[in-house]
Protein backbone atom coordinates (compact mmCIF):
# COMPACT_ATOMS: atom_id res chain seq x y z
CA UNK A 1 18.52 -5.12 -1.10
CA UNK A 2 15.44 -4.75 1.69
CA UNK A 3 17.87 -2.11 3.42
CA UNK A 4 14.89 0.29 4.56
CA UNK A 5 12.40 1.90 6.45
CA UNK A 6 9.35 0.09 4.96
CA UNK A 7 5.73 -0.27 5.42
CA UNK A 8 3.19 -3.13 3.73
CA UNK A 9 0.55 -2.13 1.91
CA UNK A 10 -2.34 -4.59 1.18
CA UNK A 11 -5.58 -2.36 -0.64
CA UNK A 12 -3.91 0.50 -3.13
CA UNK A 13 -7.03 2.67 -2.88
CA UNK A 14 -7.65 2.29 0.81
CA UNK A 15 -4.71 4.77 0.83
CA UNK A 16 -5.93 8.41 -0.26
CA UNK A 17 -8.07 7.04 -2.73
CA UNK A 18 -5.10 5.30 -4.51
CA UNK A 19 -4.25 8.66 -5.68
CA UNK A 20 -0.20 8.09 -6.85
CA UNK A 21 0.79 11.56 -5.78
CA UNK A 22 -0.89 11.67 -2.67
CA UNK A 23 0.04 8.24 -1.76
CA UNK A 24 3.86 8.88 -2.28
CA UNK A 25 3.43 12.27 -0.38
CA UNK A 26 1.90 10.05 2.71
CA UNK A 27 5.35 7.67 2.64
CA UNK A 28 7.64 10.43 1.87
CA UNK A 29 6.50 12.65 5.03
CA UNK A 30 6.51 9.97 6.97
CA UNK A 31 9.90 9.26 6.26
CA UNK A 32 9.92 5.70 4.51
CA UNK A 33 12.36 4.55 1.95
CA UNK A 34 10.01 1.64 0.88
CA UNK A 35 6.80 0.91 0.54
CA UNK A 36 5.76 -3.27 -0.03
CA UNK A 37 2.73 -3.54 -2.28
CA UNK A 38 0.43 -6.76 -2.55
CA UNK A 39 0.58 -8.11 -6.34
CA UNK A 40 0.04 -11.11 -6.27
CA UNK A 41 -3.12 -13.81 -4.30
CA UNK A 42 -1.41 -17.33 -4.98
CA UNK A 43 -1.89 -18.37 -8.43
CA UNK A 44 -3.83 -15.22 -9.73
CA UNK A 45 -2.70 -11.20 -9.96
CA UNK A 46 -4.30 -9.53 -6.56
CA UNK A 47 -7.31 -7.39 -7.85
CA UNK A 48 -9.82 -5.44 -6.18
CA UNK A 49 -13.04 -7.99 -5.51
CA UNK A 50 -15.84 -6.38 -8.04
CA UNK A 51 -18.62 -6.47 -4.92
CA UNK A 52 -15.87 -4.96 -1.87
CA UNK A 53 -15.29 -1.41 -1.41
CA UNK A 54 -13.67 -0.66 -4.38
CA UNK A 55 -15.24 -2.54 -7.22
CA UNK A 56 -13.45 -0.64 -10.49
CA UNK A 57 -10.24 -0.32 -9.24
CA UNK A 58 -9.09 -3.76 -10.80
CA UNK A 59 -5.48 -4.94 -10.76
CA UNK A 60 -4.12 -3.44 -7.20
CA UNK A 61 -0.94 -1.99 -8.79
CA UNK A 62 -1.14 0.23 -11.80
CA UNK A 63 2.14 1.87 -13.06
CA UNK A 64 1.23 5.63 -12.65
CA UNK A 65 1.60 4.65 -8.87
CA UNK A 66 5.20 2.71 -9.22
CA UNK A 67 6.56 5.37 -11.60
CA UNK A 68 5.50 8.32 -8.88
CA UNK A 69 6.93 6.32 -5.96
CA UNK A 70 10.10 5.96 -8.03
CA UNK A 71 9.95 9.79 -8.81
CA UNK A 72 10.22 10.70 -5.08
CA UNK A 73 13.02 8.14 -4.54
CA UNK A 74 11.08 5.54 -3.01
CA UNK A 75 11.63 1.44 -3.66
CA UNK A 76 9.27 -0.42 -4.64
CA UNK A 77 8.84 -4.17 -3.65
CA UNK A 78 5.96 -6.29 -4.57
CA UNK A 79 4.69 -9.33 -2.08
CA UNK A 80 2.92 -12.16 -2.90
CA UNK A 81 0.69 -14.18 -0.36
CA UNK A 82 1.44 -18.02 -1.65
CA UNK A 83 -1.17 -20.86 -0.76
CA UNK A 84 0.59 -23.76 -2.45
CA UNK A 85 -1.83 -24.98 -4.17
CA UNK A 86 -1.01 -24.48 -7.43
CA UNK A 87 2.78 -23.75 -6.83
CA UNK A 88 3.62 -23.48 -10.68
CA UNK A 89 0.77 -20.91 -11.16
CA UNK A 90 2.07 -18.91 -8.48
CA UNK A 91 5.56 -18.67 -9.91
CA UNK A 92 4.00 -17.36 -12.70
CA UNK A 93 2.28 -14.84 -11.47
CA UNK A 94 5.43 -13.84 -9.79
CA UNK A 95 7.01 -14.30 -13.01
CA UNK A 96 4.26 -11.86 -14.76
CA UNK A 97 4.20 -9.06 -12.16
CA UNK A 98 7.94 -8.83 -11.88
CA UNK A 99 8.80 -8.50 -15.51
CA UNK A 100 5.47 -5.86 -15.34
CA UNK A 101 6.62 -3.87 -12.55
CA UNK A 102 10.48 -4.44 -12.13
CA UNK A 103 10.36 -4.02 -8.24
CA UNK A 104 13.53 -3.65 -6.21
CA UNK A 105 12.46 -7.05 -4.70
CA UNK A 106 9.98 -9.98 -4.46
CA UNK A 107 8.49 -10.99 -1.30
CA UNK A 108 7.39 -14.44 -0.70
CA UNK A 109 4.33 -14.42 2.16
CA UNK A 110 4.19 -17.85 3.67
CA UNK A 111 1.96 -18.93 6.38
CA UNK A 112 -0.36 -21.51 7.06
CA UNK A 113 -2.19 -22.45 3.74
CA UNK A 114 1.73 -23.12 1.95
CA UNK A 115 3.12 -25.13 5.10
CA UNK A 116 0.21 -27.40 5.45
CA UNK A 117 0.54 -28.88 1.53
CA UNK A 118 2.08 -31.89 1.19
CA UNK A 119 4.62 -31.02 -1.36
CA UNK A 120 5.57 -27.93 0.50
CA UNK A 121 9.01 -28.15 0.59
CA UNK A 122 9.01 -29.15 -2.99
CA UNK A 123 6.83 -26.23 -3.62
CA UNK A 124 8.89 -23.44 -1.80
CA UNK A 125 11.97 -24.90 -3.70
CA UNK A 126 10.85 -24.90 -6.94
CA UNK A 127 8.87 -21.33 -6.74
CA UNK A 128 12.42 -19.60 -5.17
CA UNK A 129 14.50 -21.57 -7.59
CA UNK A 130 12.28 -20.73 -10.14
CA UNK A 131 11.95 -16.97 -9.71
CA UNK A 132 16.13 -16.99 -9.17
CA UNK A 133 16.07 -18.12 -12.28
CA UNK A 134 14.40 -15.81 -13.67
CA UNK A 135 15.30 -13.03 -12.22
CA UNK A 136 18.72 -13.44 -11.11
CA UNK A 137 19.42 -9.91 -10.08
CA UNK A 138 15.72 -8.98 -8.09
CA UNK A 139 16.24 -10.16 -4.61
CA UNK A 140 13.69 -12.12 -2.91
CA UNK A 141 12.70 -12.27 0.68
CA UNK A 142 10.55 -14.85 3.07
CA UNK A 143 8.08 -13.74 4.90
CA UNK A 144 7.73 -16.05 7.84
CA UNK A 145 6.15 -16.80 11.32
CA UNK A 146 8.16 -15.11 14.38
CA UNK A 147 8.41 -18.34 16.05
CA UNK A 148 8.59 -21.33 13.69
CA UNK A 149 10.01 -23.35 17.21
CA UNK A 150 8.87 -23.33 20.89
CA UNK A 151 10.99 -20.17 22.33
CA UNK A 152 10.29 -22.23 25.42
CA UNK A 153 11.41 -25.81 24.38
CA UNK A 154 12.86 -25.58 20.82
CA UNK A 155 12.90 -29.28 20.50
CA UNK A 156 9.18 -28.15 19.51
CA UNK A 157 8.18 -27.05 16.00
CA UNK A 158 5.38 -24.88 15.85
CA UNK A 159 5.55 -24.63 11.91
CA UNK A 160 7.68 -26.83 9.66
CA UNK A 161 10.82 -25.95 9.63
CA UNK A 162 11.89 -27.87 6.70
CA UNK A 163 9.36 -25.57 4.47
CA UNK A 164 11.24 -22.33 5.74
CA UNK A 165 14.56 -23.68 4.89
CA UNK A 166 13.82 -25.10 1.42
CA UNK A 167 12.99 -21.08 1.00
CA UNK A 168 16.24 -19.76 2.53
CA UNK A 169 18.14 -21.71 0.83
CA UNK A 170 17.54 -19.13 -2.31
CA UNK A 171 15.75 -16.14 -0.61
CA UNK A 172 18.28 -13.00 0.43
CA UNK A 173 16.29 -11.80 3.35
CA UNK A 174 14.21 -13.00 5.59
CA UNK A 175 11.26 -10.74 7.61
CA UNK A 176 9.85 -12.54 11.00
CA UNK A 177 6.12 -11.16 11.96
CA UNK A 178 6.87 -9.57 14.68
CA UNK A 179 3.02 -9.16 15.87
CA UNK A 180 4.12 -8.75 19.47
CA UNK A 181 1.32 -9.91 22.11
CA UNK A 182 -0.26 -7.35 24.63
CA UNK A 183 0.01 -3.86 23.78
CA UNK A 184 3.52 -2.10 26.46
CA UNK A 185 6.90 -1.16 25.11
CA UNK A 186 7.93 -4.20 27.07
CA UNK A 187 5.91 -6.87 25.19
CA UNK A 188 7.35 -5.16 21.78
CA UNK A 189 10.73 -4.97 22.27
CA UNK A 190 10.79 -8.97 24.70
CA UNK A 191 8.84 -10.49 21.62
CA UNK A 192 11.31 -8.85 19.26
CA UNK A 193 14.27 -10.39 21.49
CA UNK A 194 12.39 -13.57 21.63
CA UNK A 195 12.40 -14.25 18.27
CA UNK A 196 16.03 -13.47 16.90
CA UNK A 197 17.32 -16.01 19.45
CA UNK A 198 14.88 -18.68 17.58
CA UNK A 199 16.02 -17.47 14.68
CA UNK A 200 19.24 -16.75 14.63
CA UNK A 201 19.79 -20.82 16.26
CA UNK A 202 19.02 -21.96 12.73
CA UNK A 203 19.27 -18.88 10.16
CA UNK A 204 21.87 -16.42 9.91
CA UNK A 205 20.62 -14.61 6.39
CA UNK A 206 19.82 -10.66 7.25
CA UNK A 207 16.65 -9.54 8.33
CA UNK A 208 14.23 -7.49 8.18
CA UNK A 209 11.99 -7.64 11.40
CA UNK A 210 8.06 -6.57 10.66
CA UNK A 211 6.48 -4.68 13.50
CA UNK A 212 3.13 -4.36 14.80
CA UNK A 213 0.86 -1.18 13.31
CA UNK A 214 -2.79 -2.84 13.72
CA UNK A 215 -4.99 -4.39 16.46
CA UNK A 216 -5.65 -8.33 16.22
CA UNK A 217 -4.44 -12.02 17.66
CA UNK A 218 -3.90 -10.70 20.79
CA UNK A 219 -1.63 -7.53 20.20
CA UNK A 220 -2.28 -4.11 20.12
CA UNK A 221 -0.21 -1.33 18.59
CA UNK A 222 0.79 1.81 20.56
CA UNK A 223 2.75 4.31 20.50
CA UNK A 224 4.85 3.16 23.08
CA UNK A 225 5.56 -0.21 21.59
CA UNK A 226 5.66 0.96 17.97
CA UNK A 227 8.43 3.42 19.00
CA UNK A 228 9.83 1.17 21.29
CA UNK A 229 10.09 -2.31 18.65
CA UNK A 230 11.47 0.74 15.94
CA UNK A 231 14.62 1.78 18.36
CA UNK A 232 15.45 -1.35 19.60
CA UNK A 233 15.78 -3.11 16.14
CA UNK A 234 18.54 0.05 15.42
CA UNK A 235 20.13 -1.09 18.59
CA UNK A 236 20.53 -4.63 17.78
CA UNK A 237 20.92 -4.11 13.65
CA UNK A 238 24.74 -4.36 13.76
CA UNK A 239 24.81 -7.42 16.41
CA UNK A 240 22.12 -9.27 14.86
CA UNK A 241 22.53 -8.65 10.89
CA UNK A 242 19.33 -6.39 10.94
CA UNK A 243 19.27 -4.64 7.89
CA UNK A 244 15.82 -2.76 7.50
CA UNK A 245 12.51 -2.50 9.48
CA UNK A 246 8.97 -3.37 8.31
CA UNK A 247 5.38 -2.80 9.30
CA UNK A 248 2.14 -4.34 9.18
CA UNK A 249 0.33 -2.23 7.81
CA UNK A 250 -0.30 1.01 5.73
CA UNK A 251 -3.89 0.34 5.86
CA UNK A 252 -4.08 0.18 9.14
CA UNK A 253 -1.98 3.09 11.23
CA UNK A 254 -1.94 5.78 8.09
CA UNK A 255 -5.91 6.13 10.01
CA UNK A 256 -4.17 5.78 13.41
CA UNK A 257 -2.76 9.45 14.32
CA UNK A 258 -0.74 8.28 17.23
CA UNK A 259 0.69 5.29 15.39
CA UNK A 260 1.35 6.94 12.71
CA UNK A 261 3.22 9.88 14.48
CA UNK A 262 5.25 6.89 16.08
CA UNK A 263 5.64 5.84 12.68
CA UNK A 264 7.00 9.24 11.01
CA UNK A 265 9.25 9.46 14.42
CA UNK A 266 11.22 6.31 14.01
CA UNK A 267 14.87 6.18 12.24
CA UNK A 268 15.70 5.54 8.45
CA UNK A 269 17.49 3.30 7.94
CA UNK A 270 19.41 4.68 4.71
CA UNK A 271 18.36 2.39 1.99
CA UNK A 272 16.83 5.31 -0.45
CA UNK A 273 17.57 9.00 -0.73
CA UNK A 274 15.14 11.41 -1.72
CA UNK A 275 16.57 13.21 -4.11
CA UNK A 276 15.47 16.90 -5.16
CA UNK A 277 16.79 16.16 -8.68
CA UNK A 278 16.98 13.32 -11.04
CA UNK A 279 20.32 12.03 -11.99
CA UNK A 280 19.96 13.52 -15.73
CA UNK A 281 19.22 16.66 -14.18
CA UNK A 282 21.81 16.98 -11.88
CA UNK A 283 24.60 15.11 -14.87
CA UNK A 284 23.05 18.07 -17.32
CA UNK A 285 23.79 21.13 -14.37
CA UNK A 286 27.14 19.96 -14.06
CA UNK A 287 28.30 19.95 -17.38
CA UNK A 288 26.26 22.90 -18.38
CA UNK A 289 28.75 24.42 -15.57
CA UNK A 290 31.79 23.31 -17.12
CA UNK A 291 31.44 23.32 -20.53
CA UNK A 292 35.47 23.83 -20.73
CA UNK A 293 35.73 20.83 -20.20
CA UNK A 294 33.48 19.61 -22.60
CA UNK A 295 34.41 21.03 -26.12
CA UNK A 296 32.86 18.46 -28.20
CA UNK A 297 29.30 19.10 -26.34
CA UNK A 298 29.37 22.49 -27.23
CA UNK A 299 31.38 23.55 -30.50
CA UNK A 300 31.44 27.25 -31.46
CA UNK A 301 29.10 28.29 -33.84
């Protein structure tokens, strides 16, 4: 499941060059169990743009990263930003990367482009229908606004909710933006409060709330309120079926020092181990120890 310490990541080589090792070294030391990487840009696998920064990297995930994040005992999860436009050619994309990559799990990002179609609740059934499906054992997760109603009058929608239920209806997880306004621990951790009690009055799936770690629409991350968001999530987890933490993003606070020390301070949530052995290793060790017990491994020569 999404039960983690976990970070989004949108550009693969604005991270230490994209270098695997160094990237999984970053995540590691900072103590994350997860790391979310973009794969797919509606109906088309997210690539590097030939005439931006970084105009031969290509496809943004390449396996020599996802096999190194595995090796340190990280998970893996793709997202996909979905416009709605061309809601078949999306699942297939989906479709594509998954059986490419095998990720732990599939993240749906939905936001203004998807709700505004007029087959959007068509659309979000038939693309999380169509990936269960497929891939009946991957879970899948929506990635949604942090107040679909009013948290003032909730008589008011602020985004359809008809389009986020058609998803949750087949998603596992769901992960509010949590992109708390002004920039104190007290505007984290109210906004955070804010939002379960919209949520939770018409969704009771677990979550996994994304936190602030950037600057933009009228939020700023700090230390304070990154630390802040991080410890009050653990606090509510068991109350309000919390069962991992997010951020937004890698590409923004791994440049931040003090966000990113708030970052590395805040609590796992015990969804990975890092193991200091494979399995095979540690299955070969054991019998190699009792090989009494083992005859037929090791006859007599």
């Amino acid at each position: 499941m999404f039960n983690t310490k976990s970070i989004f990541s949108w550009n693969v080589p604005q991270i230490k060059a994209g270098d695997p090792k160094k990237f999984a070294e970053l995540l590691v030391s900072a103590g994350f169990e997860a790391v979310y990487l973009k794969a797919g840009d509606g109906n088309i696998v997210f690539k590097q743009w030939p005439g931006g920064p970084w105009p031969n990297w290509g496809e943004n995930v390449k396996h020599e990263l996802v096999d190194t994040l595995r090796e340190v005992g990280l998970k893996v999860y793709l997202w996909h930003f979905l416009y709605g436009v061309d809601p078949k050619g999306e699942l297939s994309i989906a479709d594509h990367q998954t059986n490419e990559f095998e990720p732990d799990g599939y993240i749906w990002d939905v936001e203004g482009s998807f709700d505004g179609q007029v087959k959007a609740v068509d659309n979000a059934r038939m693309i999380s229908t169509g990936f269960k499906k497929l891939y009946p054992d991957i879970p899948q997760a929506l990635c949604w606004w942090a107040f679909p109603l009013n948290p003032r009058n909730p008589k008011i929608e602020w985004h359809p909710l008809r389009v986020g239920k058609a998803f949750m209806e087949i998603v596992d997880v769901v992960m509010p933006m949590m992109y708390w306004d002004g920039e104190t621990a007290l505007n984290a951790t109210t906004y955070l409060e804010r939002s379960l009690g919209i949520w939770r009055s018409f969704c009771q799936l677990p979550m996994v709330p994304v936190g602030r770690a950037y600057i933009g629409d009228g939020g700023k991350a700090t230390h304070q309120g990154i630390e802040s968001f991080a410890q009050k999530v653990m606090d509510l987890s068991e109350e309000a079926n919390l069962i991992g933490i997010s951020w937004w993003s890698l590409d923004h606070s791994f440049k931040n020092p003090d966000w990113w020390q708030a970052l590395v301070d805040s609590p796992k949530f015990g969804g990975a181990s890092i193991p200091t052995l494979s399995n095979k290793e540690i299955l070969d060790r054991l019998i190699n120890e009792h090989k009494d017990l083992f005859p037929e491994l090791f006859p007599e020569n």
